[in-house]
Protein backbone atom coordinates (compact mmCIF):
# COMPACT_ATOMS: atom_id res chain seq x y z
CA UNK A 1 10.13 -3.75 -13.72
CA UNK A 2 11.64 -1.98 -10.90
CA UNK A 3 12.06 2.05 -11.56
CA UNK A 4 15.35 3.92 -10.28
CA UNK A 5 16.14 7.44 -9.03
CA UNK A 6 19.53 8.88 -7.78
CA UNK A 7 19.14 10.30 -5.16
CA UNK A 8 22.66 11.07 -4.34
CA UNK A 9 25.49 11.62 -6.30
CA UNK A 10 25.73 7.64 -7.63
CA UNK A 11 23.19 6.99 -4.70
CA UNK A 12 20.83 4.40 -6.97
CA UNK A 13 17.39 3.40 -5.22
CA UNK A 14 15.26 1.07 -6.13
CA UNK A 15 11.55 1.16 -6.40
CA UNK A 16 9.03 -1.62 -6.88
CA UNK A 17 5.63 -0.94 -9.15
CA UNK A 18 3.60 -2.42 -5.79
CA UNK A 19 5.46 1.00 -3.76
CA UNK A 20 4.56 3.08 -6.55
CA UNK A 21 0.64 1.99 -6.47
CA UNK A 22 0.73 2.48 -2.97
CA UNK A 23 2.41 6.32 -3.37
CA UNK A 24 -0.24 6.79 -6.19
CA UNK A 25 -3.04 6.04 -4.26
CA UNK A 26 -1.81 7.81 -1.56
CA UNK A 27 -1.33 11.13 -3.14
CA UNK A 28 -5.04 11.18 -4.25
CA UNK A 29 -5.76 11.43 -0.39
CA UNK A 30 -6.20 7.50 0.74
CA UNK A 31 -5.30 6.60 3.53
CA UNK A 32 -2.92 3.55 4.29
CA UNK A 33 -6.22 1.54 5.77
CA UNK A 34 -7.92 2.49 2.47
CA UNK A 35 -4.86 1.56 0.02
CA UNK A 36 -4.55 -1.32 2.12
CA UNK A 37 -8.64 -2.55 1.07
CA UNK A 38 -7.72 -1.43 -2.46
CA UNK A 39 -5.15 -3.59 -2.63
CA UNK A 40 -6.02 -6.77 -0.62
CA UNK A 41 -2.58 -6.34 1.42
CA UNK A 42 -2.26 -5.84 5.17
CA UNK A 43 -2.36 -2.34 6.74
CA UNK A 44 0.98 -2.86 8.08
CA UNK A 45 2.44 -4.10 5.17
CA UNK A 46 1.21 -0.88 3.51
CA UNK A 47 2.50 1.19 6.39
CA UNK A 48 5.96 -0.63 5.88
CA UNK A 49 6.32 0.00 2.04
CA UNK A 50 5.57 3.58 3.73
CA UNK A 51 8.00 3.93 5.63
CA UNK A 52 10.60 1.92 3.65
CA UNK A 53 10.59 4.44 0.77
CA UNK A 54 10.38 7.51 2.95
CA UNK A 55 13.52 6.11 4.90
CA UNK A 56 15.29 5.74 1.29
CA UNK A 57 14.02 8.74 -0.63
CA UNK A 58 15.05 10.79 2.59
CA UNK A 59 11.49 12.45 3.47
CA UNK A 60 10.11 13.02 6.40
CA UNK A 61 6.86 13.18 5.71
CA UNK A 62 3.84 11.09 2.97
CA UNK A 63 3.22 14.77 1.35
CA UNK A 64 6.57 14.91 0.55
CA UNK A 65 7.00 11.35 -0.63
CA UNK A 66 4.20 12.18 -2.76
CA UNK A 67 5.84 15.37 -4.19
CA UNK A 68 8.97 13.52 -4.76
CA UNK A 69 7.72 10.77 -6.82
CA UNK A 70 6.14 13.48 -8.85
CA UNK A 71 8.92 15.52 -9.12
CA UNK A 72 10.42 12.91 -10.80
CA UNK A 73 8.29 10.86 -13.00
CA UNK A 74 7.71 7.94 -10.77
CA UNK A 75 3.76 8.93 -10.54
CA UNK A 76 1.21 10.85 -12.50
């Protein structure tokens, strides 16, 4: 089941339980390469999912993806 945030004002996005294991593992300090043996997916696939929800949840940086999905209840 597929978790949403507004971002904007009536700006719904859509995140995927697979995005939010990669952003947990991520913000205990794994690398993509590492999340990516975790998880028996491709390195680039993990780099896309990346960059997909940084592009969406408007950060620049995986730091701040990571605070943002903490911010609001996404991750733990």
């Amino acid at each position: 089941m597929a978790k949403s945030v507004i971002v904007k004002r009536d700006d719904k996005v859509y995140v995927e339980p697979d995005e939010l294991s990669v952003v947990s593992l991520l913000s205990y300090g794994f690398t993509a390469k590492q999340v990516s043996e975790k998880m028996k997916i491709g390195v680039r696939t993990i780099e896309g999912k990346i960059a997909k929800l940084k592009r969406e949840l408007n950060c620049k940086t995986v730091t701040q993806l990571c605070c943002f999905c903490i911010r609001y209840k996404l991750i733990k």
